[in-house]
Protein backbone atom coordinates (compact mmCIF):
# COMPACT_ATOMS: atom_id res chain seq x y z
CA UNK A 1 0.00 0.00 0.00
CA UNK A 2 1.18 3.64 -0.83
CA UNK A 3 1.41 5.96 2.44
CA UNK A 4 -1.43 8.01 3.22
CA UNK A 5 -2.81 9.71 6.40
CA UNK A 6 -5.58 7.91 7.91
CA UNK A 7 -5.76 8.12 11.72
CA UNK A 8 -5.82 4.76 13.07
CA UNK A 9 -7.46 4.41 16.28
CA UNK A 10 -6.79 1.14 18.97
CA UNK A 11 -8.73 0.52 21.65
CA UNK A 12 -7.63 -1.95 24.50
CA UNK A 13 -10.48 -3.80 25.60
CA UNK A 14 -10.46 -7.01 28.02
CA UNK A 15 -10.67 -10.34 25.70
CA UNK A 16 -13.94 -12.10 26.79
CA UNK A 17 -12.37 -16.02 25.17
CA UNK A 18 -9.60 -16.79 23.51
CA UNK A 19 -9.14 -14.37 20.79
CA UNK A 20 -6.46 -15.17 17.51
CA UNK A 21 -4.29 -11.93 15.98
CA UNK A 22 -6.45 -10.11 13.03
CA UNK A 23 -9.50 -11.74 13.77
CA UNK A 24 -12.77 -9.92 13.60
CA UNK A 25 -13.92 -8.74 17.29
CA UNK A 26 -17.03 -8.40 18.64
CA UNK A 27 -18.59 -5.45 21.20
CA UNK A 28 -18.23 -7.89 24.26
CA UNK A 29 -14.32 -8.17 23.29
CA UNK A 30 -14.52 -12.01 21.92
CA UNK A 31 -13.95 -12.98 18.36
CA UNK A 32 -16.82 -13.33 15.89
CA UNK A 33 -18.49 -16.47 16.08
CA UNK A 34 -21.71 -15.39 13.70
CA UNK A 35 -21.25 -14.59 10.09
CA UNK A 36 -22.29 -10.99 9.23
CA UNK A 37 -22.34 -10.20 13.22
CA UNK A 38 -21.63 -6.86 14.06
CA UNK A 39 -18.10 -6.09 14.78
CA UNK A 40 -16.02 -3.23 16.55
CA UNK A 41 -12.68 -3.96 14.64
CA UNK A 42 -9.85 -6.04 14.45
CA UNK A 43 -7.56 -7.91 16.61
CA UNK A 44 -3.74 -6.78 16.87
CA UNK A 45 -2.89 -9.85 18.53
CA UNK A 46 -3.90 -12.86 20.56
CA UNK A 47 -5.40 -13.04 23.94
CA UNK A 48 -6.13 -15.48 26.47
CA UNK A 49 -9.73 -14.83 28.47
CA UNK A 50 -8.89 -11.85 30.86
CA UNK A 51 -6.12 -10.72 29.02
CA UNK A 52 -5.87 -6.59 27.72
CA UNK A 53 -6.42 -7.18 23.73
CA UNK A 54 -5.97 -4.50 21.19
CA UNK A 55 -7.97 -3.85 18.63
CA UNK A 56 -7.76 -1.83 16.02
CA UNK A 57 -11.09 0.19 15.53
CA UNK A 58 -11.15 3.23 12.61
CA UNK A 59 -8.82 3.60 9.92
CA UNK A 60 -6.46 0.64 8.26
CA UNK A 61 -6.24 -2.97 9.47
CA UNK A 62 -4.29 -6.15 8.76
CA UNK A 63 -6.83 -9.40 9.09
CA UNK A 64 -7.02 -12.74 8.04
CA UNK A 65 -9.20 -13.89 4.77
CA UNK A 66 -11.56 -16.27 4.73
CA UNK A 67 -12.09 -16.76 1.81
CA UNK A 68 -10.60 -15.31 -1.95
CA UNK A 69 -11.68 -11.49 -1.79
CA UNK A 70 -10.39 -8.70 -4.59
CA UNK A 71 -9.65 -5.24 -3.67
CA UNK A 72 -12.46 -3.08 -2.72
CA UNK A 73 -14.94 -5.72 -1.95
CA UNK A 74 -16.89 -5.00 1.21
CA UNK A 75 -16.30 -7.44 3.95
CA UNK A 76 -18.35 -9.15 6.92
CA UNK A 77 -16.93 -11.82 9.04
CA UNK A 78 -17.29 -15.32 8.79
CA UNK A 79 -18.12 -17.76 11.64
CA UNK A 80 -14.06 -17.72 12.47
CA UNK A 81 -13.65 -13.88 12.70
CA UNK A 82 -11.94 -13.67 9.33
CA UNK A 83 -13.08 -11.45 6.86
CA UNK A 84 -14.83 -12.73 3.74
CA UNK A 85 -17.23 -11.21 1.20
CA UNK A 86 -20.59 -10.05 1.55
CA UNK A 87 -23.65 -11.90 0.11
CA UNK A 88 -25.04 -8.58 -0.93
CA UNK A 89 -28.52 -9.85 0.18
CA UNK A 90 -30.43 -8.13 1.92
CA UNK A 91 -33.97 -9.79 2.94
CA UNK A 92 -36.87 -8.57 5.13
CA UNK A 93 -37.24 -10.73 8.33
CA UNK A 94 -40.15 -13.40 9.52
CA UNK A 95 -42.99 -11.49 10.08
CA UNK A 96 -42.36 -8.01 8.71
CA UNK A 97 -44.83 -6.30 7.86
CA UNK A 98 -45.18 -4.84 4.21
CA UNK A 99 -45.16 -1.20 3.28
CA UNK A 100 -45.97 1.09 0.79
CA UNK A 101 -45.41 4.80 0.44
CA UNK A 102 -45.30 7.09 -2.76
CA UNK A 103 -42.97 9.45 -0.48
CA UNK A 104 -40.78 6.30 0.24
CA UNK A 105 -40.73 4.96 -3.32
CA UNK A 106 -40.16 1.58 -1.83
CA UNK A 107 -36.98 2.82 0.52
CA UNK A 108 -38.46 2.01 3.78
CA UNK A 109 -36.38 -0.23 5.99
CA UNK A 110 -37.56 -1.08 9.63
CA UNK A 111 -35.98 -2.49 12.35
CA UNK A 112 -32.77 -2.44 14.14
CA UNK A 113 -29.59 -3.85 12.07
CA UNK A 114 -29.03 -5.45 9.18
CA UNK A 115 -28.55 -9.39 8.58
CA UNK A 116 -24.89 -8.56 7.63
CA UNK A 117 -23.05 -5.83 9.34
CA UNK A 118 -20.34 -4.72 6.35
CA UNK A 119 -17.37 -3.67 8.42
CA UNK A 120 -14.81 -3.42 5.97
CA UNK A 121 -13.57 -2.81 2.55
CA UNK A 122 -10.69 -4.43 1.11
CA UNK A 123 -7.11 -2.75 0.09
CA UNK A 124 -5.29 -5.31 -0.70
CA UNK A 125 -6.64 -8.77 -2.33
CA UNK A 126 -6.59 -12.63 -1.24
CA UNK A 127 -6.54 -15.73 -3.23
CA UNK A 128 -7.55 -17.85 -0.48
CA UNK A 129 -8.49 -18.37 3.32
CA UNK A 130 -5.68 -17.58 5.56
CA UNK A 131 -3.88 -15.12 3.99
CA UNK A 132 -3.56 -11.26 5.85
CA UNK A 133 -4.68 -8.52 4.13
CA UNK A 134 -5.21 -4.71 4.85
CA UNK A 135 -8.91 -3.13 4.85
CA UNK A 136 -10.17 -0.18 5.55
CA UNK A 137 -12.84 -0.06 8.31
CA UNK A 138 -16.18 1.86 8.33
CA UNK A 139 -17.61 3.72 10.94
């Protein structure tokens, strides 16, 4: 990657489980266990359960691929914490109710969040699960 300035902001949050380096992390400071769950950022390195754990949170981050990804692909994480790419779908829940609007021209989304929380965007590309790459991460 060429040198640019984006702020990248860590936070140091208590690992809640075993957590492995540039894996996804989730609110309560484990790694992702839910493809699409919502994330906070990435893992610097690993932790044991109690343990201080950084995590990278805004900006640029190095993670792990799950699966082949090309650059500038928007990411979610898979069921291991790595990043992979999104499905793209986007379906309206059990028991929704339908909703029609002329102001809304169809627009109208309810609820809390989506079935796949995009946290990423990818820099740099992978051929295949397991290999680091650098992504920029949304806020």
């Amino acid at each position: 990657m060429s040198q640019q300035n984006i702020s990248i902001l860590t936070l140091t949050v208590i690992a809640s489980g075993a957590v492995t380096e540039h894996r996804a992390i989730a609110f309560n400071g484990s790694q992702a266990t839910q493809a699409g769950q919502k994330v906070m950022g990435s893992s610097v390195s690993r932790a044991a359960t109690g343990e201080p754990l950084a995590v990278v949170t805004c900006g640029t981050a190095i993670i792990e691929a799950g699966a082949a990804i090309t650059v500038g692909q928007s990411l979610i994480c898979d069921s291991q914490g790595r990043a992979v790419p999104t499905t793209g779908s986007l379906t309206v829940g059990s028991g929704a109710v339908a909703v029609s609007s002329s102001a809304a021209n169809g627009a109208i989304l309810l609820g809390g969040d989506l079935p796949e929380f995009v946290f990423a965007d990818a820099l740099q590309a992978a051929s295949a699960a397991g290999e680091l790459i650098e992504v920029l991460l949304r806020r």
